[in-house]
N, C-alpha and C. Protein backbone atom coordinates (compact mmCIF):
# COMPACT_ATOMS: atom_id res chain seq x y z
N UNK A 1 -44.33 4.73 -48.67
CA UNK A 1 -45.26 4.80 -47.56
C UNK A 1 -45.63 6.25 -47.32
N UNK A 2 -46.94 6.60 -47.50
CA UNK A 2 -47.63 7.78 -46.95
C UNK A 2 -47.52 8.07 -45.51
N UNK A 3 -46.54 9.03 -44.78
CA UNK A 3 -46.26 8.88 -43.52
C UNK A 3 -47.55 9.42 -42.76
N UNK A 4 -48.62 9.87 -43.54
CA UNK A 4 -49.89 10.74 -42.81
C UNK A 4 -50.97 9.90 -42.94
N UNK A 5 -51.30 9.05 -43.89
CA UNK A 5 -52.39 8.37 -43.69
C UNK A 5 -52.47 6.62 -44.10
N UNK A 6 -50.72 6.04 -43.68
CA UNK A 6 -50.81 4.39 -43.49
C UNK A 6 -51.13 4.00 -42.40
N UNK A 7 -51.64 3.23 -42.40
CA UNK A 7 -52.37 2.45 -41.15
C UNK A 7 -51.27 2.38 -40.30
N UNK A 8 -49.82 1.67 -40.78
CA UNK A 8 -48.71 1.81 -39.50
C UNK A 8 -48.63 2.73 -39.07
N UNK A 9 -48.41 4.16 -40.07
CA UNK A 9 -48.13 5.50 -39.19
C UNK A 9 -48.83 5.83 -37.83
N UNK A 10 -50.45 5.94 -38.29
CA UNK A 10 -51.28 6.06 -37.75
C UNK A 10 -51.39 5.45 -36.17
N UNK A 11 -50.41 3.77 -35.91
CA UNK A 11 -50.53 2.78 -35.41
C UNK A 11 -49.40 3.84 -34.43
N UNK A 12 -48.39 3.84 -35.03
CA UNK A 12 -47.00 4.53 -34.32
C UNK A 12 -47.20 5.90 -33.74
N UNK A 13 -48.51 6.71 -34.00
CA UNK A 13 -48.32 8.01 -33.81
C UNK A 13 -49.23 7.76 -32.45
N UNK A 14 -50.11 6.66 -32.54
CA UNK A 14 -50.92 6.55 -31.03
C UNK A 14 -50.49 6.22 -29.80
N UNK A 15 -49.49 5.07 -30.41
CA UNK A 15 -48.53 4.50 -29.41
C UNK A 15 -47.58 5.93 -29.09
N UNK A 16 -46.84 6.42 -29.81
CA UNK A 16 -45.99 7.47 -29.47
C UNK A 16 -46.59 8.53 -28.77
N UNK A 17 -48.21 9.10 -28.98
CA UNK A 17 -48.70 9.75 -28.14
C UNK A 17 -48.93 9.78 -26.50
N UNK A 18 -49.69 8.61 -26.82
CA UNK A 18 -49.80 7.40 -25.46
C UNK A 18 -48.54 7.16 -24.80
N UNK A 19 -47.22 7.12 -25.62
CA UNK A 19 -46.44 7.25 -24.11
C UNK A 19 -45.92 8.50 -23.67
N UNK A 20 -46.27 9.29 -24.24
CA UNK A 20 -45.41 10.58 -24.09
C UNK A 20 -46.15 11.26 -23.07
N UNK A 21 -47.40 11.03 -23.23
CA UNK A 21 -48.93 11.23 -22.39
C UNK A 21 -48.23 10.92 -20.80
N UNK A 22 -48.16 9.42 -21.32
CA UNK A 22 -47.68 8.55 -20.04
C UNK A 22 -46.93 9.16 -19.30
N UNK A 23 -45.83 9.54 -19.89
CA UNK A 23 -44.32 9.85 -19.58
C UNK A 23 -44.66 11.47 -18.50
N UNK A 24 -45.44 11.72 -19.38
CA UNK A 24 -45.67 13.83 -18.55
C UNK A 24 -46.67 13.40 -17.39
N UNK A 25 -47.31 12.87 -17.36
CA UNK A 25 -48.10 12.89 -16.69
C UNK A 25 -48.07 11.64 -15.23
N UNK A 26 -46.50 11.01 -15.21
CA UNK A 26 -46.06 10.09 -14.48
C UNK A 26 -44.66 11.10 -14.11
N UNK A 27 -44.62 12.42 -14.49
CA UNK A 27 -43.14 12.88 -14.40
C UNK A 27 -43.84 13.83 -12.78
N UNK A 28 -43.16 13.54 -11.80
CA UNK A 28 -43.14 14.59 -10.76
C UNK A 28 -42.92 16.14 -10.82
N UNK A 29 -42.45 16.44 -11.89
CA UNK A 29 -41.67 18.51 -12.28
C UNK A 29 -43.08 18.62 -12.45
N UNK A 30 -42.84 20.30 -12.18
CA UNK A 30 -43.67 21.42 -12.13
C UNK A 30 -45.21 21.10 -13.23
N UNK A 31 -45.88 21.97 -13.07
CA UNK A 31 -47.32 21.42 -13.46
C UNK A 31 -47.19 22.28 -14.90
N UNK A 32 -45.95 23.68 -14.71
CA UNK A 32 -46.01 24.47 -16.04
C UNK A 32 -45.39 23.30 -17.09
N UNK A 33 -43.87 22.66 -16.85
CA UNK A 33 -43.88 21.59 -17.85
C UNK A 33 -44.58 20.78 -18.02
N UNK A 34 -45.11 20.45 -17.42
CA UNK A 34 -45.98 19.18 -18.20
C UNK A 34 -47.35 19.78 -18.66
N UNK A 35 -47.39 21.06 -18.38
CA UNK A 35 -48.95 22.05 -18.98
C UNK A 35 -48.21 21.95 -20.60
N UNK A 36 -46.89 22.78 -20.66
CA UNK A 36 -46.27 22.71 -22.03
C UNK A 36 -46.45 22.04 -23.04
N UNK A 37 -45.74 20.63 -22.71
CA UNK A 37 -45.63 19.45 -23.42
C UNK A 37 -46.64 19.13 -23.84
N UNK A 38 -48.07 19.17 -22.99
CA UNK A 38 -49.52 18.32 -23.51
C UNK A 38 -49.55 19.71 -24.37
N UNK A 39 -49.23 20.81 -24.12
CA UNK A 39 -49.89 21.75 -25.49
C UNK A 39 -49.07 21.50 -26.54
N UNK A 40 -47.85 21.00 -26.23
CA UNK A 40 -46.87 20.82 -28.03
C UNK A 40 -47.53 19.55 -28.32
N UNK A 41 -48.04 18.66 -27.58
CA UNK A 41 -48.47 17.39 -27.93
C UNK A 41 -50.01 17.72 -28.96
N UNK A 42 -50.68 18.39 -28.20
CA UNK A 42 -51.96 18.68 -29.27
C UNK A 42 -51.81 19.80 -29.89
N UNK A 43 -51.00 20.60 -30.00
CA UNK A 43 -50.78 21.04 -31.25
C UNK A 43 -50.10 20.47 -32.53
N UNK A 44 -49.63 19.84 -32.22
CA UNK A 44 -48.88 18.41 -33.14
C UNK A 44 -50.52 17.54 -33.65
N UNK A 45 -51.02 17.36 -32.96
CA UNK A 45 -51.98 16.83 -33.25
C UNK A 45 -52.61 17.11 -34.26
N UNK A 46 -53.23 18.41 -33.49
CA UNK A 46 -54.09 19.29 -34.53
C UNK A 46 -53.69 19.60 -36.15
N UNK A 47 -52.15 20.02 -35.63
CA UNK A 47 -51.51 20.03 -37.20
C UNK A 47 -51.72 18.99 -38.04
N UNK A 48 -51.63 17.50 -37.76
CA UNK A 48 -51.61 16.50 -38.08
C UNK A 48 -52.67 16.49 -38.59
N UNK A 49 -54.19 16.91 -37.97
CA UNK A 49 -55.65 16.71 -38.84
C UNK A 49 -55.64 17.31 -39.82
N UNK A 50 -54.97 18.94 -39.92
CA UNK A 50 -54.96 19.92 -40.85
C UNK A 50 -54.19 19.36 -41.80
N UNK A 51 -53.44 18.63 -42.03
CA UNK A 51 -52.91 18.01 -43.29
C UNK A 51 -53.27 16.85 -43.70
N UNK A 52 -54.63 15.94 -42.82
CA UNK A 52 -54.72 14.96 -43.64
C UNK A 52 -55.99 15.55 -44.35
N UNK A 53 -56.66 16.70 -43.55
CA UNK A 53 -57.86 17.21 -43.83
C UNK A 53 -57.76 18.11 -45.42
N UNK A 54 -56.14 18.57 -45.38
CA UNK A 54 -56.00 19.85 -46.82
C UNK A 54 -55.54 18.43 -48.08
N UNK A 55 -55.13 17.07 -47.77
CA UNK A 55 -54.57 16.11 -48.52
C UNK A 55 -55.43 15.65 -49.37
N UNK A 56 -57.05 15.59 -48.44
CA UNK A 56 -58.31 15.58 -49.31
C UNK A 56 -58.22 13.60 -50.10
N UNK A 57 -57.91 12.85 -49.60
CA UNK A 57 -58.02 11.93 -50.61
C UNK A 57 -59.20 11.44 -50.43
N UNK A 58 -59.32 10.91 -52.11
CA UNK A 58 -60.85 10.67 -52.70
C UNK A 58 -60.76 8.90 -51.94
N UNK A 59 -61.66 8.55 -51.45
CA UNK A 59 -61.93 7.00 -50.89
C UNK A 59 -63.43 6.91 -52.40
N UNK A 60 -63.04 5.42 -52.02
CA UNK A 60 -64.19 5.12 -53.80
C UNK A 60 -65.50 5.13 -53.17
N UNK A 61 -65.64 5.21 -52.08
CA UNK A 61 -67.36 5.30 -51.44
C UNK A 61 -67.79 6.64 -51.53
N UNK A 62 -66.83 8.45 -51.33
CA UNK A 62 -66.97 8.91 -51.96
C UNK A 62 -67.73 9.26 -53.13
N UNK A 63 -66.31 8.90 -54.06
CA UNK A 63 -66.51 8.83 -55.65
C UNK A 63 -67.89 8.34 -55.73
N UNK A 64 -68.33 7.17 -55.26
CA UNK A 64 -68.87 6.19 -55.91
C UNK A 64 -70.97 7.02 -55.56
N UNK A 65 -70.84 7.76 -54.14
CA UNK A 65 -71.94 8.78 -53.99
C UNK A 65 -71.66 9.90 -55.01
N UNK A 66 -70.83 10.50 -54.93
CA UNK A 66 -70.74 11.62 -56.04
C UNK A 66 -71.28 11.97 -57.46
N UNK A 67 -70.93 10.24 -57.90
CA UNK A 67 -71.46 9.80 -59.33
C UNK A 67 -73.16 9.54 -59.11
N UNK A 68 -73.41 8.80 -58.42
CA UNK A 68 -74.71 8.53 -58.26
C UNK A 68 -75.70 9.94 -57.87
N UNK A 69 -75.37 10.80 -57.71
CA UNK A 69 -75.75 11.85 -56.74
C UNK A 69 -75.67 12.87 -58.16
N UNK A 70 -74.69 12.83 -59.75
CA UNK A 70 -74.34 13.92 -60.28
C UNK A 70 -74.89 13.33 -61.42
N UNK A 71 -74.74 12.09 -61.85
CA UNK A 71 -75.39 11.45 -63.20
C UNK A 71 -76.19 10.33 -63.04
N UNK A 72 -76.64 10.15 -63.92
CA UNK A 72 -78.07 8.88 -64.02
C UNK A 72 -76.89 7.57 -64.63
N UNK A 73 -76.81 6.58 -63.55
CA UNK A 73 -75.77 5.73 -63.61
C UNK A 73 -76.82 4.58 -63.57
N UNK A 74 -76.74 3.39 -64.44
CA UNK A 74 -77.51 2.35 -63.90
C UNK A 74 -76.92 1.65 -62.37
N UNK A 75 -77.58 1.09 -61.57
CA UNK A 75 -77.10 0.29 -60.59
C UNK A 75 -76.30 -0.50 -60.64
N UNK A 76 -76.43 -1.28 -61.73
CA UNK A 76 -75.04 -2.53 -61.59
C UNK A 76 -74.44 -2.40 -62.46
N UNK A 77 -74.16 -0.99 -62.95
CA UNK A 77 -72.50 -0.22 -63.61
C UNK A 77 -72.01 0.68 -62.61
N UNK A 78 -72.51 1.02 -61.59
CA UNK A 78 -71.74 1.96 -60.06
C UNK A 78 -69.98 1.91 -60.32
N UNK A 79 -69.87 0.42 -59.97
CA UNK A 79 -68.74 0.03 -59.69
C UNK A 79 -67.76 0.17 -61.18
N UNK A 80 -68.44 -0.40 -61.51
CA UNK A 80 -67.46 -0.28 -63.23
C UNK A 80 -67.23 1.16 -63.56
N UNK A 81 -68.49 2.43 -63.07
CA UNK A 81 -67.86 3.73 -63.43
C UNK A 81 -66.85 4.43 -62.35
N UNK A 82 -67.28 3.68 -61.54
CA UNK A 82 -66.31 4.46 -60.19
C UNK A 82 -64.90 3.79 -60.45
N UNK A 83 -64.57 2.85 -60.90
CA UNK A 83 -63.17 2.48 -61.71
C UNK A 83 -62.84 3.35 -62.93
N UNK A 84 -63.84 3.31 -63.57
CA UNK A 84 -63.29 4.04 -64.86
C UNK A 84 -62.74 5.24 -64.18
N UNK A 85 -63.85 6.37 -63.39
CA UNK A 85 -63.40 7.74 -63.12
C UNK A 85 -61.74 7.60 -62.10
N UNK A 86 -61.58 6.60 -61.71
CA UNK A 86 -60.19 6.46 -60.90
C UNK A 86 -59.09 6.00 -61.60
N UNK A 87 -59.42 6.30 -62.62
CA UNK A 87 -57.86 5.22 -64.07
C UNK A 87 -57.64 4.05 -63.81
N UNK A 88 -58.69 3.22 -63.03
CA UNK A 88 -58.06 1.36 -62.46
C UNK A 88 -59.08 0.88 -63.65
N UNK A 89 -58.63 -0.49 -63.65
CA UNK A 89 -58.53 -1.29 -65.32
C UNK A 89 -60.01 -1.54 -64.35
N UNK A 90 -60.74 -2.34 -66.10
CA UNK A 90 -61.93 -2.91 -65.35
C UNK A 90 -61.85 -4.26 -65.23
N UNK A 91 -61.51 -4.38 -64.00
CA UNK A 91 -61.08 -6.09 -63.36
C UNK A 91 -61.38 -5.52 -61.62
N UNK A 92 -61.44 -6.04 -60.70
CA UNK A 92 -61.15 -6.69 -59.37
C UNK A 92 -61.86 -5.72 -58.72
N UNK A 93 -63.10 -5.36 -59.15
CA UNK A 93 -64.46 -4.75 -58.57
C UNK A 93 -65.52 -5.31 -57.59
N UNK A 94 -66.18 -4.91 -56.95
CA UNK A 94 -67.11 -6.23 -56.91
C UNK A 94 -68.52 -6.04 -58.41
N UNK A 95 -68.45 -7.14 -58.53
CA UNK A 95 -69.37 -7.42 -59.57
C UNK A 95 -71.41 -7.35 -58.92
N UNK A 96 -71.83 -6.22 -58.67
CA UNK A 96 -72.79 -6.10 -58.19
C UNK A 96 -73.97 -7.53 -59.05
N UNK A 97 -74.30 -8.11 -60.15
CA UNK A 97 -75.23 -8.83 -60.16
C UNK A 97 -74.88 -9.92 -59.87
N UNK A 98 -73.60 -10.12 -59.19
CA UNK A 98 -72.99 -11.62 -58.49
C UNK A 98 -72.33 -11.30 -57.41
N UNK A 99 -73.06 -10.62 -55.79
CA UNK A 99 -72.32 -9.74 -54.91
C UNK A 99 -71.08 -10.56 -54.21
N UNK A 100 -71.29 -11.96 -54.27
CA UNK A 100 -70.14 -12.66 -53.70
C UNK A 100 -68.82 -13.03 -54.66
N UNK A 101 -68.78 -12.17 -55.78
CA UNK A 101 -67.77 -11.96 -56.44
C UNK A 101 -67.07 -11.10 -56.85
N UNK A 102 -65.96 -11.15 -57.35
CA UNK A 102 -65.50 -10.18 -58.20
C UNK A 102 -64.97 -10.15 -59.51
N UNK A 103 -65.56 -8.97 -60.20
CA UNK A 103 -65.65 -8.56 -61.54
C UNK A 103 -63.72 -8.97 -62.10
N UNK A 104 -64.04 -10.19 -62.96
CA UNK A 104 -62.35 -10.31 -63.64
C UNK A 104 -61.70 -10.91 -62.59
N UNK A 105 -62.20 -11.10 -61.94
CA UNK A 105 -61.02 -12.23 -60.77
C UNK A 105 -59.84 -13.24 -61.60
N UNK A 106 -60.39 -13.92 -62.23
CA UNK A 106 -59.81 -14.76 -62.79
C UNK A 106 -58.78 -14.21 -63.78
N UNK A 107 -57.60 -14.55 -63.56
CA UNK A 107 -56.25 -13.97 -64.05
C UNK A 107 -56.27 -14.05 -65.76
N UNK A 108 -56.72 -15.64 -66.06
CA UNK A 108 -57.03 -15.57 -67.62
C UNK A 108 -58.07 -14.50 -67.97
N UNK A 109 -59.02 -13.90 -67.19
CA UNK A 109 -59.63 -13.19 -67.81
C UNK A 109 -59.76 -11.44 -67.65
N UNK A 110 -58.18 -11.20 -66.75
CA UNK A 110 -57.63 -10.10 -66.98
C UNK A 110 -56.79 -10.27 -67.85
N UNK A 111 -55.96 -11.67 -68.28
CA UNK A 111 -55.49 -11.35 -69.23
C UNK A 111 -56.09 -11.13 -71.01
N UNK A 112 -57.09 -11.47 -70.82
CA UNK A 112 -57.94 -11.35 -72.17
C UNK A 112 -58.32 -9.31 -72.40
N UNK A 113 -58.36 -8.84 -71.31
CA UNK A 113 -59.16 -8.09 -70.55
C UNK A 113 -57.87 -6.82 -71.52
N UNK A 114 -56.63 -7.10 -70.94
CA UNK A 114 -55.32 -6.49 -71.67
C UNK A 114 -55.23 -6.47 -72.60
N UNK A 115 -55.20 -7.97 -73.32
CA UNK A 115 -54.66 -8.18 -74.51
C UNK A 115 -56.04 -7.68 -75.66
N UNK A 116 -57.17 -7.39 -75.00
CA UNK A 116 -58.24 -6.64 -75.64
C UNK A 116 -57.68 -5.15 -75.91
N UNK A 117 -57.62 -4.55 -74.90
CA UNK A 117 -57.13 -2.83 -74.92
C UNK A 117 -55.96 -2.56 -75.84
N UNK A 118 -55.10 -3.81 -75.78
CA UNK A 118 -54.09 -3.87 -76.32
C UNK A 118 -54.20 -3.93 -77.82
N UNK A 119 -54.91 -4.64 -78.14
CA UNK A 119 -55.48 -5.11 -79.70
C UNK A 119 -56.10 -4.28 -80.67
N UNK A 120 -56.96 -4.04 -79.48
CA UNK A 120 -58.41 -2.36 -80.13
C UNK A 120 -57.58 -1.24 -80.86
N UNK A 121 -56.06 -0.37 -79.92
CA UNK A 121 -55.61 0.31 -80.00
C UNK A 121 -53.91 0.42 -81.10
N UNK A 122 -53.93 -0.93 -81.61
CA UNK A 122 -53.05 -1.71 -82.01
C UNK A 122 -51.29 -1.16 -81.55
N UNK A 123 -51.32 -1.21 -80.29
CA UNK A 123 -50.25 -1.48 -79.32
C UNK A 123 -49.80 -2.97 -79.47
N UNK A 124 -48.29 -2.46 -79.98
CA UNK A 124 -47.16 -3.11 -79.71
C UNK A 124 -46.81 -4.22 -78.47
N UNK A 125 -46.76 -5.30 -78.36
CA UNK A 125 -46.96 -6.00 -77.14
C UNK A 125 -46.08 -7.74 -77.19
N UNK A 126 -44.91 -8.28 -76.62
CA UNK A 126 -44.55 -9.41 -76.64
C UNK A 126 -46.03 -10.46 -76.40
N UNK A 127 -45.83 -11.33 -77.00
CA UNK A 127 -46.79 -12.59 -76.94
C UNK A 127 -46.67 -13.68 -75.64
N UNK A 128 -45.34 -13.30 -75.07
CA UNK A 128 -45.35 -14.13 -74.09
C UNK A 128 -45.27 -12.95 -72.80
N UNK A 129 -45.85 -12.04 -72.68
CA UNK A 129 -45.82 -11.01 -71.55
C UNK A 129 -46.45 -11.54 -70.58
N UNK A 130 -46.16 -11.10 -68.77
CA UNK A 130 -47.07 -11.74 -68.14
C UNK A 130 -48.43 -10.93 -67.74
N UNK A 131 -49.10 -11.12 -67.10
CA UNK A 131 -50.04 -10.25 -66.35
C UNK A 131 -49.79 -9.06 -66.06
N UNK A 132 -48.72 -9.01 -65.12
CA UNK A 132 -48.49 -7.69 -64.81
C UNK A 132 -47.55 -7.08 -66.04
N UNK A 133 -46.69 -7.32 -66.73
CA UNK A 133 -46.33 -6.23 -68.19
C UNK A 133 -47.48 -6.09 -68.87
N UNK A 134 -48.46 -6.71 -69.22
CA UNK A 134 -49.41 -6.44 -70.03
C UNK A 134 -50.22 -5.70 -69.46
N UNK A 135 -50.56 -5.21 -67.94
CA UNK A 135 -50.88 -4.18 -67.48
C UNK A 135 -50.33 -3.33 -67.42
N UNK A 136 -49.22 -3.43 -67.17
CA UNK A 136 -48.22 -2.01 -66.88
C UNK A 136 -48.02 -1.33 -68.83
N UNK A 137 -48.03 -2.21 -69.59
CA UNK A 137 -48.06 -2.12 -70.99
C UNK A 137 -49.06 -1.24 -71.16
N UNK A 138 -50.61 -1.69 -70.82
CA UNK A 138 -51.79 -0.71 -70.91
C UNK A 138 -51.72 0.66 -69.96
N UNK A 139 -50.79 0.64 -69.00
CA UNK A 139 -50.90 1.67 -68.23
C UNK A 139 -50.25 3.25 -69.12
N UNK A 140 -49.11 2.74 -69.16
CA UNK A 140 -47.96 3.36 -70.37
C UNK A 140 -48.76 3.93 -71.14
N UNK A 141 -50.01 2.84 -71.96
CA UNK A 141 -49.93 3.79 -73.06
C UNK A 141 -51.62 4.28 -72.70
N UNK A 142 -51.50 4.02 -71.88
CA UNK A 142 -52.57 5.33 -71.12
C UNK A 142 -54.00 4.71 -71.95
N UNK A 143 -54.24 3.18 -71.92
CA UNK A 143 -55.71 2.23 -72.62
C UNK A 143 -56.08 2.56 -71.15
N UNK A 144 -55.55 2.05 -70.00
CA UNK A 144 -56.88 1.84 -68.56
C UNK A 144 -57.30 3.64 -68.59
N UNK A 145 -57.07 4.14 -68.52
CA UNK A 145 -57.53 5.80 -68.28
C UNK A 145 -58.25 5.80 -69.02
């Protein structure tokens, strides 16, 4: 678990703000402590933006302007290159010329999808592997990248 940018963290750090908020500002002492506390409170804060802000992670909507914006991409390969540039297999995209689907959904046809990469590159592979070894198989030997 990413303690800076999972949705629980995120969930726990509002609630924990919110009562601490609560707590100073329901406390009768002096106006300098509770001036204190709200400044360790948003400076905590602030710190908190500054590291999700220097962490920089790429979201695929991003990526997915970047590409369109840097190379001449057809329209309904977007998605298939914005996978490729992220090392994820090409399966469980949305399939832009069928928008209420997705690209490889169907498990037999990620597994064809493997046992292709697998074949091309003539990697070593049990015959009875499941889905996920035959991915993790392609991962290893570095076919999805």
């Amino acid at each position: 678990m990413d303690l800076f940018t999972s949705t629980e963290s995120r969930l726990f750090c509002a609630a924990l703000t919110a009562a601490i908020a609560a707590m100073v500002l329901m406390n009768p002492r002096a106006a300098r402590v509770r001036l204190s506390i709200l400044g360790l409170l948003i400076a905590l804060g602030i710190a908190n933006a500054f590291l999700l802000i220097h962490k920089r992670e790429v979201h695929s909507n991003l990526t997915h302007y970047f590409l369109g914006a840097k190379y001449r991409i057809p329209y309904f390969d977007f998605y298939k290159v914005t996978a490729a540039a992220m090392g994820h297999p090409q399966a469980l995209y949305r399939d832009l010329r069928e928008p209420d689907r997705l690209f490889r959904a169907d498990p037999r046809e990620q597994r064809l999808y493997y046992l292709g990469l697998l074949r091309q590159d003539n990697v070593a592979f049990p015959e009875s592997a499941t889905l996920e070894e035959l991915a993790d198989t392609c991962r290893s030997s570095g076919l999805v990248e």
